[in-house]
C-alpha atoms as a PDB file:
ATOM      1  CA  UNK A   1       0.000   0.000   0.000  1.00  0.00           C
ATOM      2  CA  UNK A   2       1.011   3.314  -1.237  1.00  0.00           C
ATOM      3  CA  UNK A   3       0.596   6.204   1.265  1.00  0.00           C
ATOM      4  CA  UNK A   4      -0.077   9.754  -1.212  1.00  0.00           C
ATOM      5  CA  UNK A   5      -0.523  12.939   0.145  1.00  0.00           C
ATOM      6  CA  UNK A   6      -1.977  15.116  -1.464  1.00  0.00           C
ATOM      7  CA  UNK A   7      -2.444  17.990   1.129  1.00  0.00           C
ATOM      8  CA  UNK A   8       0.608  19.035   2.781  1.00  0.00           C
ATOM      9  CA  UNK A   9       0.654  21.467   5.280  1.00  0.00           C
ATOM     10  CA  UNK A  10       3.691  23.076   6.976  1.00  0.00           C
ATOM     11  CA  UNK A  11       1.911  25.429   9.913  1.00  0.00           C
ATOM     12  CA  UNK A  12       5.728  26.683  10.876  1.00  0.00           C
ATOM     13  CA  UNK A  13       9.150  27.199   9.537  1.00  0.00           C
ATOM     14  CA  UNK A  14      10.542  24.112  12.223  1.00  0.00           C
ATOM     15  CA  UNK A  15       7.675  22.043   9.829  1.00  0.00           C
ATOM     16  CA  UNK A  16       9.040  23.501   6.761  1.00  0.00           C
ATOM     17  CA  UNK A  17      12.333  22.221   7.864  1.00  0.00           C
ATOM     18  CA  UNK A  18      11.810  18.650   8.594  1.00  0.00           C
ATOM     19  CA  UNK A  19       9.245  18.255   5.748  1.00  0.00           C
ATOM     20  CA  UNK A  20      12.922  18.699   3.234  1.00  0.00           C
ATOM     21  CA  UNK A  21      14.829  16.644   5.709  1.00  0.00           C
ATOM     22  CA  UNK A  22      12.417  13.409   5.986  1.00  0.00           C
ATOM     23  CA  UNK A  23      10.006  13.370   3.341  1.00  0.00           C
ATOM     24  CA  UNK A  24      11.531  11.270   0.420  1.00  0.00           C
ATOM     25  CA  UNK A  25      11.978  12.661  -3.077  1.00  0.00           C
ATOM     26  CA  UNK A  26       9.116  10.290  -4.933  1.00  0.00           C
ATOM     27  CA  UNK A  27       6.326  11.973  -2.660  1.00  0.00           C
ATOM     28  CA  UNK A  28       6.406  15.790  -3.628  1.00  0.00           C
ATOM     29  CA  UNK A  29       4.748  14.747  -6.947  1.00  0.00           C
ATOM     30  CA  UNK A  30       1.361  13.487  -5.196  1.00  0.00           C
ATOM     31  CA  UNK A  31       0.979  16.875  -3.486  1.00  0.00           C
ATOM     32  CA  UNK A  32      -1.726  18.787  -4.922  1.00  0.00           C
ATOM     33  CA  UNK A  33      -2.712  21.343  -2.586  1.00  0.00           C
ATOM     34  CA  UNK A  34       0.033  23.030  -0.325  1.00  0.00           C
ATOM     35  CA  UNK A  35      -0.002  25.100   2.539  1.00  0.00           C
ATOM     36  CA  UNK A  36       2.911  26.962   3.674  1.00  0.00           C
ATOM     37  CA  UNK A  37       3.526  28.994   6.932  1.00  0.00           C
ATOM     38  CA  UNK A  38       7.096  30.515   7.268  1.00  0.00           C
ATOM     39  CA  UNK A  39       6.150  31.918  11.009  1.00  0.00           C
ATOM     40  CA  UNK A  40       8.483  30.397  13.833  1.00  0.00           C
ATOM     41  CA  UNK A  41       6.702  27.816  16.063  1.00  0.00           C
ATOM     42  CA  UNK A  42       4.984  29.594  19.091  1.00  0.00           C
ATOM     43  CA  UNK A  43       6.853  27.689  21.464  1.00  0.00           C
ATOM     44  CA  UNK A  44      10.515  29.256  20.103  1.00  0.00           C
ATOM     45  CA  UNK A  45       9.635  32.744  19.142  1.00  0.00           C
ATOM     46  CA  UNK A  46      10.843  33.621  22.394  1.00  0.00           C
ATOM     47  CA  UNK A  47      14.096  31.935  22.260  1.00  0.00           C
ATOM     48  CA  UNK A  48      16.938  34.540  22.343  1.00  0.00           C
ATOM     49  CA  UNK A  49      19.540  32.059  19.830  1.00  0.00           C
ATOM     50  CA  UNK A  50      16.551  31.759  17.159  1.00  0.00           C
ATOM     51  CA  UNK A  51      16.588  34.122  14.365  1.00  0.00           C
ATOM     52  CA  UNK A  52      14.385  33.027  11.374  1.00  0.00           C
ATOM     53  CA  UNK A  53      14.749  35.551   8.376  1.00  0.00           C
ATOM     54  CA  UNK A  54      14.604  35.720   5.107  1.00  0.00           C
ATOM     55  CA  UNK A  55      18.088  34.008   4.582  1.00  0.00           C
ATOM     56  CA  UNK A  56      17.245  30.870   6.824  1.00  0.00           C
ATOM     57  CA  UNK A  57      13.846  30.864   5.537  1.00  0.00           C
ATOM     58  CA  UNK A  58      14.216  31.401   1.233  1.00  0.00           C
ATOM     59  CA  UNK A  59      16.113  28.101   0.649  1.00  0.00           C
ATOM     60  CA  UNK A  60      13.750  25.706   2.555  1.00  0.00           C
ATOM     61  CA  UNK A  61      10.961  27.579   0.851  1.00  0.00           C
ATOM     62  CA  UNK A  62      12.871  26.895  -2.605  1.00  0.00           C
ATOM     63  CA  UNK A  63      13.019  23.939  -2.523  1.00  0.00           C
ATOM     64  CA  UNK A  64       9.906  22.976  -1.221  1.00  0.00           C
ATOM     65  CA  UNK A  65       8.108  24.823  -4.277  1.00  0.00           C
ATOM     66  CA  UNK A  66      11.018  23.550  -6.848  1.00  0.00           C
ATOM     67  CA  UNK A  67      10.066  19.927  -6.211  1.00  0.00           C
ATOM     68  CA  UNK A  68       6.301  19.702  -5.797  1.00  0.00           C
ATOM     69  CA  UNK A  69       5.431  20.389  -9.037  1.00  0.00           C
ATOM     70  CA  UNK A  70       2.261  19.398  -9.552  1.00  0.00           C
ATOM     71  CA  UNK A  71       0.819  21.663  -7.161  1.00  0.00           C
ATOM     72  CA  UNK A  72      -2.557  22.904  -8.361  1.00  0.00           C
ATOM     73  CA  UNK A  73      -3.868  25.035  -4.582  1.00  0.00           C
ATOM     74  CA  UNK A  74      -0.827  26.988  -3.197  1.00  0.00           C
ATOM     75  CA  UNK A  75      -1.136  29.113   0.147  1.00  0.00           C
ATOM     76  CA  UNK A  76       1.844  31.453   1.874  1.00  0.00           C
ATOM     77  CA  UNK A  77       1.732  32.587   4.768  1.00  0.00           C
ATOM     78  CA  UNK A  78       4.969  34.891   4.347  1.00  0.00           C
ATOM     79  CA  UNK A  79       6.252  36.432   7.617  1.00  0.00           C
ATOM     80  CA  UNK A  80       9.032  38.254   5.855  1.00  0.00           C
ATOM     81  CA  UNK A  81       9.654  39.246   2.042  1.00  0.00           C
ATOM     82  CA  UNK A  82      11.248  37.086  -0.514  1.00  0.00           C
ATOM     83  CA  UNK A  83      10.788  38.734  -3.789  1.00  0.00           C
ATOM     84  CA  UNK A  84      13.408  38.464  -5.961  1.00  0.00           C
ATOM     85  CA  UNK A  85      13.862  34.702  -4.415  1.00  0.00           C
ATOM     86  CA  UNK A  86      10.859  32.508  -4.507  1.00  0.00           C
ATOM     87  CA  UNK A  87       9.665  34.350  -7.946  1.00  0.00           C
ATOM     88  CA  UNK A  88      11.497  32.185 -10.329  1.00  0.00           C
ATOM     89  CA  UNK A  89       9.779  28.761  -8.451  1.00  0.00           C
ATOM     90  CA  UNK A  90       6.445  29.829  -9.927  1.00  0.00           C
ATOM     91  CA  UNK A  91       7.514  28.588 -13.038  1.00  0.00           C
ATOM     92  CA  UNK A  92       7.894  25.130 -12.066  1.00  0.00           C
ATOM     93  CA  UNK A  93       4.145  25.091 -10.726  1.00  0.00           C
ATOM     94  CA  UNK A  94       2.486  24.492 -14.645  1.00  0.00           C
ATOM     95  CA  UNK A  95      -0.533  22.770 -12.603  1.00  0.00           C
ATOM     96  CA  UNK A  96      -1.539  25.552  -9.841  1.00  0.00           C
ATOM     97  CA  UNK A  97      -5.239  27.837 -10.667  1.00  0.00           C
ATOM     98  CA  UNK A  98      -5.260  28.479  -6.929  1.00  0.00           C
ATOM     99  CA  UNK A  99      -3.088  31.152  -5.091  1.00  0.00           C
ATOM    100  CA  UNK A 100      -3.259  33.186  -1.557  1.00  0.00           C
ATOM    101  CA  UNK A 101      -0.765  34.770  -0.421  1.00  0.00           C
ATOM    102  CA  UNK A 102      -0.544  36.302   2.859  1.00  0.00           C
ATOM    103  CA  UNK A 103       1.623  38.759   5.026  1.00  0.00           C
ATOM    104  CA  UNK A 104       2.405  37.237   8.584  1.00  0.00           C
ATOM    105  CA  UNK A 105       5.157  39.378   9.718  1.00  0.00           C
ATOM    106  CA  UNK A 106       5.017  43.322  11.092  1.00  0.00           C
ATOM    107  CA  UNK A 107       4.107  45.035   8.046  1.00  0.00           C
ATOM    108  CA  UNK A 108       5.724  48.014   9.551  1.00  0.00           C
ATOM    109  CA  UNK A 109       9.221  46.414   9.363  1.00  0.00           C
ATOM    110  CA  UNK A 110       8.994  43.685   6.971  1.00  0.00           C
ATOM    111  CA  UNK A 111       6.719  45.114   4.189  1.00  0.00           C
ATOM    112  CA  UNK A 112       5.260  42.808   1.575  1.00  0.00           C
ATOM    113  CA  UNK A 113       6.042  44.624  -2.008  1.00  0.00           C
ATOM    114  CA  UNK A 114       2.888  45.338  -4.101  1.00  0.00           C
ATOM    115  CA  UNK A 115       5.888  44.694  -6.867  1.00  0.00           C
ATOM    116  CA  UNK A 116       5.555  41.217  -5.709  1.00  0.00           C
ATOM    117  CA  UNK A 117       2.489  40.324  -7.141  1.00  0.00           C
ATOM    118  CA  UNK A 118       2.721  41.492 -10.791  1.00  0.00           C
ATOM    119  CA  UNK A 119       5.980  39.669 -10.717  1.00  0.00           C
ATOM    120  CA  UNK A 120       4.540  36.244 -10.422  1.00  0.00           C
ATOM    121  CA  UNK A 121       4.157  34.839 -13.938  1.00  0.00           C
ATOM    122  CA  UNK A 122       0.935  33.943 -14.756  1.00  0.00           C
ATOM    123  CA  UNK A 123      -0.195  30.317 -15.332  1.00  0.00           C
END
């Protein structure tokens, strides 16, 4: 028997991170609706030596988006900006007609670009 997901979702970055680390390769093509959250887990935010950021965050989120494919319902839940970075991925996603994206972080800070949007190629 053949377990398929095909709903994934990642509520945290810490999910994010062991969803690359333990998932195996032949599974990210049965995923069909995604939801990803790039907060930090309630339980750490107040840890002092944890700093999630755009750097930490950007490659995980690459390369979760660069191998499920066949994603037709995407959802972000974006707590800082990654413009320039997870713009390119879109182009992999030939199967998505659903997308929402949403600002988690302190807009006053971290602003999410309007830029952003037109950016994303359209499918």
């Amino acid at each position: 028997m053949h377990l398929r997901a095909q709903a994934v979702e990642l509520p945290h970055f810490q999910a994010m991170q062991s969803y690359t680390t333990h998932v195996p390769q032949g599974y990210h093509q049965y995923v069909r609706r995604l939801t990803i959250s790039t907060i930090c887990r309630p339980r750490d935010r107040n840890m002092l030596n944890l700093i999630i950021n755009t750097q930490s965050t950007s490659p995980v989120l690459i390369k979760i988006l660069t191998q499920c494919t066949q994603v037709e319902r995407l959802t972000l839940e974006l707590a800082e900006f990654h413009s320039k970075t997870l713009i390119p991925c879109f182009e992999h996603l030939k199967r998505l007609t659903h997308l929402a994206i949403t600002h988690t972080g302190d807009i006053r800070t971290v602003p999410l670009y309007a830029s952003f949007f037109p950016a994303i190629p359209v499918i």
